[in-house]
PDB file of N, CA and C in Angstrom:
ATOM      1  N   UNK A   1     210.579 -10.896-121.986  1.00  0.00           N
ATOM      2  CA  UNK A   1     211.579  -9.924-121.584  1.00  0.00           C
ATOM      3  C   UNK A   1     212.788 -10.025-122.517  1.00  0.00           C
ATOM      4  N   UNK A   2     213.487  -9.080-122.710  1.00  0.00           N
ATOM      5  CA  UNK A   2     214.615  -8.604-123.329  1.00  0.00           C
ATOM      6  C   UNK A   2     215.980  -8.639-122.169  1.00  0.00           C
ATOM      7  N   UNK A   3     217.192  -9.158-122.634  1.00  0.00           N
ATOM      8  CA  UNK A   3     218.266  -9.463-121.793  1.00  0.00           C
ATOM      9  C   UNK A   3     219.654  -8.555-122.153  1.00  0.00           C
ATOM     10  N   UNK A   4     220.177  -7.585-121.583  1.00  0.00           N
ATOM     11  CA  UNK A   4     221.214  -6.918-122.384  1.00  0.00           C
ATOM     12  C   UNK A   4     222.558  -6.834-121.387  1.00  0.00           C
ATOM     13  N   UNK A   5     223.553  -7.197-122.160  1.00  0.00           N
ATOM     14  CA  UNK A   5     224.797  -6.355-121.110  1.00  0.00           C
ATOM     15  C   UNK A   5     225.207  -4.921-121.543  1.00  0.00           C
ATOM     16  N   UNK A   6     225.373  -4.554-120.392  1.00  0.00           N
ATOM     17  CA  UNK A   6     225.682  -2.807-120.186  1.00  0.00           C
ATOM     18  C   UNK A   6     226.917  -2.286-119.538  1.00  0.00           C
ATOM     19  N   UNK A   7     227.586  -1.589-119.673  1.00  0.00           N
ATOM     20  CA  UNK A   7     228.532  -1.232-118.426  1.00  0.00           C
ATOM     21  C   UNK A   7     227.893   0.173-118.079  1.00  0.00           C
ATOM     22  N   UNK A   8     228.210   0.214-116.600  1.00  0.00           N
ATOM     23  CA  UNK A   8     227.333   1.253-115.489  1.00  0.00           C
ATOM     24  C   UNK A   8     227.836   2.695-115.859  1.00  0.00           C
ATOM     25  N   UNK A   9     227.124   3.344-116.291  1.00  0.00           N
ATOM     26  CA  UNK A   9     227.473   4.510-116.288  1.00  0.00           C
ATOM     27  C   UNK A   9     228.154   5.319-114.972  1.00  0.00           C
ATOM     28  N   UNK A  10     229.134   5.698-115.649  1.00  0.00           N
ATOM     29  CA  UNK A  10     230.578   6.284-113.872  1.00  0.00           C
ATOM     30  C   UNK A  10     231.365   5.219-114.278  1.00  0.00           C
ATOM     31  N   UNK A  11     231.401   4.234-114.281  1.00  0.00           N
ATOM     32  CA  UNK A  11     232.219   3.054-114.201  1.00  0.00           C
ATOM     33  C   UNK A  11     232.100   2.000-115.166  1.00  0.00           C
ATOM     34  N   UNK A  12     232.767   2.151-116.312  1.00  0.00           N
ATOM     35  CA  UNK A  12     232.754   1.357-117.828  1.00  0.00           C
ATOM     36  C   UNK A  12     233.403  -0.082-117.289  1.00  0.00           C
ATOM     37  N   UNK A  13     233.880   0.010-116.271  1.00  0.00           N
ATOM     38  CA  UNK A  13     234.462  -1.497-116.475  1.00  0.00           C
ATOM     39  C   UNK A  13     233.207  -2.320-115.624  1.00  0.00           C
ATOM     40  N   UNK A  14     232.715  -1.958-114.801  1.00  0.00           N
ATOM     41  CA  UNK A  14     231.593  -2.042-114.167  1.00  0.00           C
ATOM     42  C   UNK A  14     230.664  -3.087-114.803  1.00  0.00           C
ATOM     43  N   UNK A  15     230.098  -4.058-115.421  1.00  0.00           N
ATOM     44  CA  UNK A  15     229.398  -4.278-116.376  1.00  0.00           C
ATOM     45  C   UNK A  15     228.011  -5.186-115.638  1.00  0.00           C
ATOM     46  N   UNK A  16     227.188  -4.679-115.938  1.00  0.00           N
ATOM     47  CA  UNK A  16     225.629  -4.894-115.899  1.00  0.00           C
ATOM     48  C   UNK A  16     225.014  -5.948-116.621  1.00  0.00           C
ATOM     49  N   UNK A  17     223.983  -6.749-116.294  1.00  0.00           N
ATOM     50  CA  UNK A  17     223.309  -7.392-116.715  1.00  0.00           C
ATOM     51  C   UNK A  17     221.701  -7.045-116.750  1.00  0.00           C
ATOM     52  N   UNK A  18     220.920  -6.093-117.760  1.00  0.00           N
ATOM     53  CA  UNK A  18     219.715  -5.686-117.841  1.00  0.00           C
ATOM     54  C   UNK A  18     218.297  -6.580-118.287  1.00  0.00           C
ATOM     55  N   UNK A  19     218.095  -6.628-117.516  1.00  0.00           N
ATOM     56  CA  UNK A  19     216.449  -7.588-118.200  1.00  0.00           C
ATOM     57  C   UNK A  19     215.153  -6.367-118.450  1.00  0.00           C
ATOM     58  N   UNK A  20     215.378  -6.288-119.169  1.00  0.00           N
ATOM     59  CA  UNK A  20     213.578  -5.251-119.779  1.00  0.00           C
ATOM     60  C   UNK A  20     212.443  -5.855-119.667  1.00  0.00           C
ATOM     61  N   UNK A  21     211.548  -5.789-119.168  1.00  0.00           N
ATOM     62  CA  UNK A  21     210.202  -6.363-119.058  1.00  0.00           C
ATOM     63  C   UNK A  21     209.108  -4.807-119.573  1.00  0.00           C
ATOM     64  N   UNK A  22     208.593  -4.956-120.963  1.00  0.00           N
ATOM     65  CA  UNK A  22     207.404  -4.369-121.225  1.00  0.00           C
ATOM     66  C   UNK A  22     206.320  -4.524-120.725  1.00  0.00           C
ATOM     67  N   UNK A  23     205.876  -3.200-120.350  1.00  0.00           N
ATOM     68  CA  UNK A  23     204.478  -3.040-119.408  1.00  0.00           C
ATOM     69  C   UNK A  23     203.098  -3.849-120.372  1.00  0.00           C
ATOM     70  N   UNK A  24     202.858  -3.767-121.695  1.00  0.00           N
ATOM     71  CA  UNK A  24     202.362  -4.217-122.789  1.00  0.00           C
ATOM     72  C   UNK A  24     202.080  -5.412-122.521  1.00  0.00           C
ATOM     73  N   UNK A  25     203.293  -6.168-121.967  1.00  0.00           N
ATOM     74  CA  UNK A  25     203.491  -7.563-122.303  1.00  0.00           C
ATOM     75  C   UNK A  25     203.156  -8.058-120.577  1.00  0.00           C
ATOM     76  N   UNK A  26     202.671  -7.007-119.332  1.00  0.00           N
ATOM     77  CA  UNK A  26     202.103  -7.583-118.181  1.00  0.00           C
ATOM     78  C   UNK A  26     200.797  -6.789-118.002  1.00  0.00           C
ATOM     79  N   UNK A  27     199.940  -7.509-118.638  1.00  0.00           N
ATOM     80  CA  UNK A  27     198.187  -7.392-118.633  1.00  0.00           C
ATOM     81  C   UNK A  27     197.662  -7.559-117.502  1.00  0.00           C
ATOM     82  N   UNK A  28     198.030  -8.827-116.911  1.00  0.00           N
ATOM     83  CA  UNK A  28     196.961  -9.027-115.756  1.00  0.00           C
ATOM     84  C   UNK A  28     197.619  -8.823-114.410  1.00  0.00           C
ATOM     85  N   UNK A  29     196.590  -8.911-113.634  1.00  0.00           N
ATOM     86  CA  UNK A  29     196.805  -8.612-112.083  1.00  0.00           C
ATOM     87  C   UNK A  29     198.178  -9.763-111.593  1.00  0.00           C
ATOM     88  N   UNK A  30     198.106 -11.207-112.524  1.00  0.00           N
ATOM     89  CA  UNK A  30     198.753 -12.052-111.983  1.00  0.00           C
ATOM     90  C   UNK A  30     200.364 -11.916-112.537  1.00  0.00           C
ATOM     91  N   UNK A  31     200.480 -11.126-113.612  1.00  0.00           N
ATOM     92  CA  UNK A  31     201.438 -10.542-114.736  1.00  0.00           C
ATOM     93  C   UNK A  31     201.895  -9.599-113.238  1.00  0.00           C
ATOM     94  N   UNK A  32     201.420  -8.441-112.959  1.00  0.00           N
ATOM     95  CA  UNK A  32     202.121  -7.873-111.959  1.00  0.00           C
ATOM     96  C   UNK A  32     202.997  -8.233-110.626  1.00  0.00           C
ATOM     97  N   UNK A  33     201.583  -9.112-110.495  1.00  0.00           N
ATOM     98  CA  UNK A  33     202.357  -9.782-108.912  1.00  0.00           C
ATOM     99  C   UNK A  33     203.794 -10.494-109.222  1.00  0.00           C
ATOM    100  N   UNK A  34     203.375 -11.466-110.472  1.00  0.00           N
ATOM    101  CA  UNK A  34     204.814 -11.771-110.560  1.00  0.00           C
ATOM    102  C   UNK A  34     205.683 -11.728-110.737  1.00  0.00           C
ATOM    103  N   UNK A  35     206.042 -10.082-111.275  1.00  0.00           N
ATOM    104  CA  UNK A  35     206.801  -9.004-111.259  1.00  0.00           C
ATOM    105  C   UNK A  35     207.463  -9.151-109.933  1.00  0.00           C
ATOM    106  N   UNK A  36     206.032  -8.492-109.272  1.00  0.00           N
ATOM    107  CA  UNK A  36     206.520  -8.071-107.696  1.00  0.00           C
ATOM    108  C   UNK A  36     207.345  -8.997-106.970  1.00  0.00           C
ATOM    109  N   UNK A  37     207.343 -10.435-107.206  1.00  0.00           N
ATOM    110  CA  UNK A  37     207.644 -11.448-106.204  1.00  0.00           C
ATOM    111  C   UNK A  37     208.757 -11.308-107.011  1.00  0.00           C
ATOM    112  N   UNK A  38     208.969 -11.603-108.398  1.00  0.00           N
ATOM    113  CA  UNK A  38     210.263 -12.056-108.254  1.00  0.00           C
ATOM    114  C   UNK A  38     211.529 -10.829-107.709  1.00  0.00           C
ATOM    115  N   UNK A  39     211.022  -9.516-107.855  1.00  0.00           N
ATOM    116  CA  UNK A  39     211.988  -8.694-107.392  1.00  0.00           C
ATOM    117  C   UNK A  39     211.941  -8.586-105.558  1.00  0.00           C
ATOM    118  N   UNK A  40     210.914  -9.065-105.098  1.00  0.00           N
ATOM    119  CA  UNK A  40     210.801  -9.444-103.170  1.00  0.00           C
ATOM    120  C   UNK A  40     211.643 -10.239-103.658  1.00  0.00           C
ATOM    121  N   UNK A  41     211.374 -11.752-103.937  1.00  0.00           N
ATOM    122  CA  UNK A  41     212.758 -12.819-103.857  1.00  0.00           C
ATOM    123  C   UNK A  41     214.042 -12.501-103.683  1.00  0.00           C
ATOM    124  N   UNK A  42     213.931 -11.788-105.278  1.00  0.00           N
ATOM    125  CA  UNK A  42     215.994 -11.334-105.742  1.00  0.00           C
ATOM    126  C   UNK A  42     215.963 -10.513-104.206  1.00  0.00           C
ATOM    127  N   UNK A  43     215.088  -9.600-103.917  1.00  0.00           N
ATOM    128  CA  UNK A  43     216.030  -8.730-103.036  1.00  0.00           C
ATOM    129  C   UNK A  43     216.340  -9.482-102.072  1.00  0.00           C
ATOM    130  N   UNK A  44     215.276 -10.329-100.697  1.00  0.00           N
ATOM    131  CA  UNK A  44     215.478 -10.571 -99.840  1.00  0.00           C
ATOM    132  C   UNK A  44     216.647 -12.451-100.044  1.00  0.00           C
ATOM    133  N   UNK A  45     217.044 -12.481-100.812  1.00  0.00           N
ATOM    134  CA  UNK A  45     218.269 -13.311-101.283  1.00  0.00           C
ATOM    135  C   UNK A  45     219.608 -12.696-101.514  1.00  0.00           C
ATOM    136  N   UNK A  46     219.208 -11.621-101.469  1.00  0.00           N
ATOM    137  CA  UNK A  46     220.421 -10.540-101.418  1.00  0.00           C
ATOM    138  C   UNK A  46     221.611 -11.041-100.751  1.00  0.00           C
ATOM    139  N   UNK A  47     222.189 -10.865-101.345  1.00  0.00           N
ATOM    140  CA  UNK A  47     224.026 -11.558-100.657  1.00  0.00           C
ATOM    141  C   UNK A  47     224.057 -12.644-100.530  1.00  0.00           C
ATOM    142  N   UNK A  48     223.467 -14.068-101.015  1.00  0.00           N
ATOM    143  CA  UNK A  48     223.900 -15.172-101.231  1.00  0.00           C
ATOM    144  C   UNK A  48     224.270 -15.608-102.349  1.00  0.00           C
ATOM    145  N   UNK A  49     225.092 -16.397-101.906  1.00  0.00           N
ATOM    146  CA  UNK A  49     226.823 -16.384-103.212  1.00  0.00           C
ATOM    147  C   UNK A  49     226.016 -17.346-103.933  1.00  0.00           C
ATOM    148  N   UNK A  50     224.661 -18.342-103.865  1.00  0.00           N
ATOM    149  CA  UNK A  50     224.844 -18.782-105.361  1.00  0.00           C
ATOM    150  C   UNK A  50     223.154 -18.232-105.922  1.00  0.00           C
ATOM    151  N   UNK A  51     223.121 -16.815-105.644  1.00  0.00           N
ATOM    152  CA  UNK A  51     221.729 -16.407-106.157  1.00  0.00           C
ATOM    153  C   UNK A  51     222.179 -15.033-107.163  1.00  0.00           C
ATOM    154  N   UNK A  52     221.765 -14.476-108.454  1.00  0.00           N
ATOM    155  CA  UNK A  52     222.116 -13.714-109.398  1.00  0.00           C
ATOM    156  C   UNK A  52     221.438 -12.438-108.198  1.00  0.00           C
ATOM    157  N   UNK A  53     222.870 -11.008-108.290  1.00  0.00           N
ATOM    158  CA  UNK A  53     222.402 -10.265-107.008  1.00  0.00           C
ATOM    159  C   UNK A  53     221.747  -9.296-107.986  1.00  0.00           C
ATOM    160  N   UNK A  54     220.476  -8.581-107.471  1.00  0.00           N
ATOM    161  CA  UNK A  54     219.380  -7.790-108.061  1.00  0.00           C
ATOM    162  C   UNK A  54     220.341  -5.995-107.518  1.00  0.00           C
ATOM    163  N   UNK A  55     220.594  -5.522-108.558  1.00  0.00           N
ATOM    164  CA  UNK A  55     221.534  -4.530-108.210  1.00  0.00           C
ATOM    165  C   UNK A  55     220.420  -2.638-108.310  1.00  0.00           C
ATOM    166  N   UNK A  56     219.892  -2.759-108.891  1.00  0.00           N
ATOM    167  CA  UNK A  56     218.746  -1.792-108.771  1.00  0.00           C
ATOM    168  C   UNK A  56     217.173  -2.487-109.601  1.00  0.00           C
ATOM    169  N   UNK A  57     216.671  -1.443-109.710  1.00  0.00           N
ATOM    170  CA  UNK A  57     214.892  -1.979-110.360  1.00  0.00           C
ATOM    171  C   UNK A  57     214.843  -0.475-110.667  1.00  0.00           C
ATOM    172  N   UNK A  58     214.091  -0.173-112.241  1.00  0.00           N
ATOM    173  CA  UNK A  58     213.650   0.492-112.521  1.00  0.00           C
ATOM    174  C   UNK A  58     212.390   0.796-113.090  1.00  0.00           C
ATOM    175  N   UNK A  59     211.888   2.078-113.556  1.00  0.00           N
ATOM    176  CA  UNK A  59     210.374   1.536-114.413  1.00  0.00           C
ATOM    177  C   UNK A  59     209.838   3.235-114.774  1.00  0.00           C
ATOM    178  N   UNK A  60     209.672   2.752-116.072  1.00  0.00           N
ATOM    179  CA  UNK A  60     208.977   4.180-116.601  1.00  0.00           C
ATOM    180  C   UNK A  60     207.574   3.759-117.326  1.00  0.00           C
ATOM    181  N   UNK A  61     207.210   4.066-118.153  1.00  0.00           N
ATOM    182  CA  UNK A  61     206.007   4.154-118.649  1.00  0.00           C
ATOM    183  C   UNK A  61     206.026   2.886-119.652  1.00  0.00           C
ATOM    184  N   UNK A  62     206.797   2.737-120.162  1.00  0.00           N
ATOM    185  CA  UNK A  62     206.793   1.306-121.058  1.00  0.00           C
ATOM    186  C   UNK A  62     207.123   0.089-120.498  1.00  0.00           C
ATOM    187  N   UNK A  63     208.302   0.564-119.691  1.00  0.00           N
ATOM    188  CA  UNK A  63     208.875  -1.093-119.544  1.00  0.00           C
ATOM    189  C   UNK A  63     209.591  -0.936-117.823  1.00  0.00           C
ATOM    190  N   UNK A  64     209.758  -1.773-116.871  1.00  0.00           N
ATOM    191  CA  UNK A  64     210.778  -2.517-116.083  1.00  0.00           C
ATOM    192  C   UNK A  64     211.838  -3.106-116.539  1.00  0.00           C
ATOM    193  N   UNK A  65     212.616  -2.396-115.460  1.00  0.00           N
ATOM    194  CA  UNK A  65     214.070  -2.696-115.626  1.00  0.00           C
ATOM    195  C   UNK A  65     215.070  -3.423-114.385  1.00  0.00           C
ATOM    196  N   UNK A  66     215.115  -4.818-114.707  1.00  0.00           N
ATOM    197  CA  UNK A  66     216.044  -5.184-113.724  1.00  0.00           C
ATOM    198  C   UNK A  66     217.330  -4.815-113.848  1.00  0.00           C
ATOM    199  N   UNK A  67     218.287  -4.426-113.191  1.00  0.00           N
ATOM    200  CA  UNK A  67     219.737  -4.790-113.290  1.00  0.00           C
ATOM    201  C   UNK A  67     220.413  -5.046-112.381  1.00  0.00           C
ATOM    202  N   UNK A  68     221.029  -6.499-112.937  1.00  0.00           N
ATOM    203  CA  UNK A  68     221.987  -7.662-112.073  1.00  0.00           C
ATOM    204  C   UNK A  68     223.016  -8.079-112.042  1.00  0.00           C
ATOM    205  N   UNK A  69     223.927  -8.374-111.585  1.00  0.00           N
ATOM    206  CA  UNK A  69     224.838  -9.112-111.918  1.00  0.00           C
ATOM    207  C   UNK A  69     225.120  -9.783-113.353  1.00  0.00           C
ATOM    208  N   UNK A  70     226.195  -9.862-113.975  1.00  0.00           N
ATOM    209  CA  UNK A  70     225.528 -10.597-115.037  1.00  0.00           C
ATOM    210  C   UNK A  70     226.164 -12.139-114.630  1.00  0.00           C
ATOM    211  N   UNK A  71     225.494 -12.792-115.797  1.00  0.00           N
ATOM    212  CA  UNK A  71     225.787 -14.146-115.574  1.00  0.00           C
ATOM    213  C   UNK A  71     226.116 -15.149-116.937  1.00  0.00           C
ATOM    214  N   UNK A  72     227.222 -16.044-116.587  1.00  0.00           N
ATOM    215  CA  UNK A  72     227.691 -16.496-117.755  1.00  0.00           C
ATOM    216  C   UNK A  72     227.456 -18.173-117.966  1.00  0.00           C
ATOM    217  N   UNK A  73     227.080 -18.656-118.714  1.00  0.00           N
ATOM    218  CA  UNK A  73     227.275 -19.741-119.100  1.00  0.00           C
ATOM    219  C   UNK A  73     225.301 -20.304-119.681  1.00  0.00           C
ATOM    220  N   UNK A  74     224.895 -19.009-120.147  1.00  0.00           N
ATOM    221  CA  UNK A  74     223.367 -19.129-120.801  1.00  0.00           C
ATOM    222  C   UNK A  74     222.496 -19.734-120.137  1.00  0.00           C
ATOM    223  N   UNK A  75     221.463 -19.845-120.784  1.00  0.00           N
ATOM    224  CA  UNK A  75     219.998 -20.284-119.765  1.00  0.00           C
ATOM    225  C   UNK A  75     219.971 -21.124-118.896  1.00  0.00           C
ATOM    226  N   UNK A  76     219.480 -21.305-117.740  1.00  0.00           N
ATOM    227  CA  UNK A  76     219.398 -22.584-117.060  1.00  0.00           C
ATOM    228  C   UNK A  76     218.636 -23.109-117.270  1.00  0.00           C
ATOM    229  N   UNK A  77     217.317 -23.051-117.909  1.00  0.00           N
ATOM    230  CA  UNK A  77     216.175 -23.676-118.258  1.00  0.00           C
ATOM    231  C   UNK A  77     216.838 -24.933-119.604  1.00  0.00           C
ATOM    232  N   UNK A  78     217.615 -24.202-120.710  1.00  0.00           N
ATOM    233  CA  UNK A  78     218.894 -24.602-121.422  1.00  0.00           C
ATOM    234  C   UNK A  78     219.657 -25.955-121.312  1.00  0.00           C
ATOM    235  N   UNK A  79     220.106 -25.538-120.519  1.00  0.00           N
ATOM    236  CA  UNK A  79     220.868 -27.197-119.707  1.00  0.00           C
ATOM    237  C   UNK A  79     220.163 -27.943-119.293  1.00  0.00           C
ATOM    238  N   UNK A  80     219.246 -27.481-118.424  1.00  0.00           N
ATOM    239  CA  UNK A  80     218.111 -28.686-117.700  1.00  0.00           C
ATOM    240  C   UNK A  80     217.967 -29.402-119.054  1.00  0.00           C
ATOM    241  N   UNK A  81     217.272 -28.805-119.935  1.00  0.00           N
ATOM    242  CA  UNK A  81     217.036 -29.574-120.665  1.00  0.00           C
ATOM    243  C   UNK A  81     217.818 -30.488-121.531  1.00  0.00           C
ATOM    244  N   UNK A  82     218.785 -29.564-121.808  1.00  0.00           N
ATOM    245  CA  UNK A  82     219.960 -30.589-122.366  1.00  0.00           C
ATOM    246  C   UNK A  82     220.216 -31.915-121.716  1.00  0.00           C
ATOM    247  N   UNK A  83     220.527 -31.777-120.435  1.00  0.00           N
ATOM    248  CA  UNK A  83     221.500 -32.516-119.730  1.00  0.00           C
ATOM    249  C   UNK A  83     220.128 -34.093-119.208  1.00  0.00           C
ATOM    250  N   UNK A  84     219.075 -32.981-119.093  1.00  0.00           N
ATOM    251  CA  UNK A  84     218.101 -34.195-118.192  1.00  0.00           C
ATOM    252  C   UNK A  84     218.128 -33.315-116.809  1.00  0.00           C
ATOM    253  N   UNK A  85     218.734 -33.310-116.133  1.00  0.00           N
ATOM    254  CA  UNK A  85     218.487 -32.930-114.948  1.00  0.00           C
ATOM    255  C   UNK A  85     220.335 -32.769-114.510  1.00  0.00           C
ATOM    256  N   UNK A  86     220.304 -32.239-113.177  1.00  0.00           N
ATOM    257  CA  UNK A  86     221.548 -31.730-112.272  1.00  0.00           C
ATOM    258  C   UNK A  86     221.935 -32.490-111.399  1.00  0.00           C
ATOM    259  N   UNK A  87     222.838 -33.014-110.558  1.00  0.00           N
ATOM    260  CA  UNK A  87     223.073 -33.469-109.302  1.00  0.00           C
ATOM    261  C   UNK A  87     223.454 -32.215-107.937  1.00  0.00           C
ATOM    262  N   UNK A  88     223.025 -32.510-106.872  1.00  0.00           N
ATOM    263  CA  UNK A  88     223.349 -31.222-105.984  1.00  0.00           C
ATOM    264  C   UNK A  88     224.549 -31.392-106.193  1.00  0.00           C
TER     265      UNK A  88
END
């Protein structure tokens, strides 16, 4: 997937966080589902203050489109690794 910031059209100060997912690039049955789940997750996490909020879902013929909140301070996969691990 592809990661972009946007500001919302109507509202420039507004600013978006877009993830693109190409249809190309989800082949299999298990490629879909896990599409599907992770946008069930984001939604039904909806309104908890430390989960990235899923603000619409889109999808045309090429690609899915999340857009979220955006979020600052780069990958979390990133740090894990940096750091070793987190404390709660």
């Amino acid at each position: 997937s592809t990661e972009y910031l946007a500001a919302r059209k109507g509202d420039p100060n507004e600013v978006v966080a877009i993830k693109v997912m190409r249809k190309k690039r989800i082949m299999t049955p298990e490629d879909v589902a896990d599409v599907r789940r992770q946008v069930q997750i984001m939604q039904h996490l909806a309104g908890h203050p430390n989960v990235v909020q899923l603000r619409d879902v889109y999808e045309d013929k090429s690609s899915v489109c999340l857009v979220m909140e955006p979020c600052a301070g780069g990958e979390l996969f990133d740090r894990v690794a940096e750091l070793g691990r987190f404390t709660e």
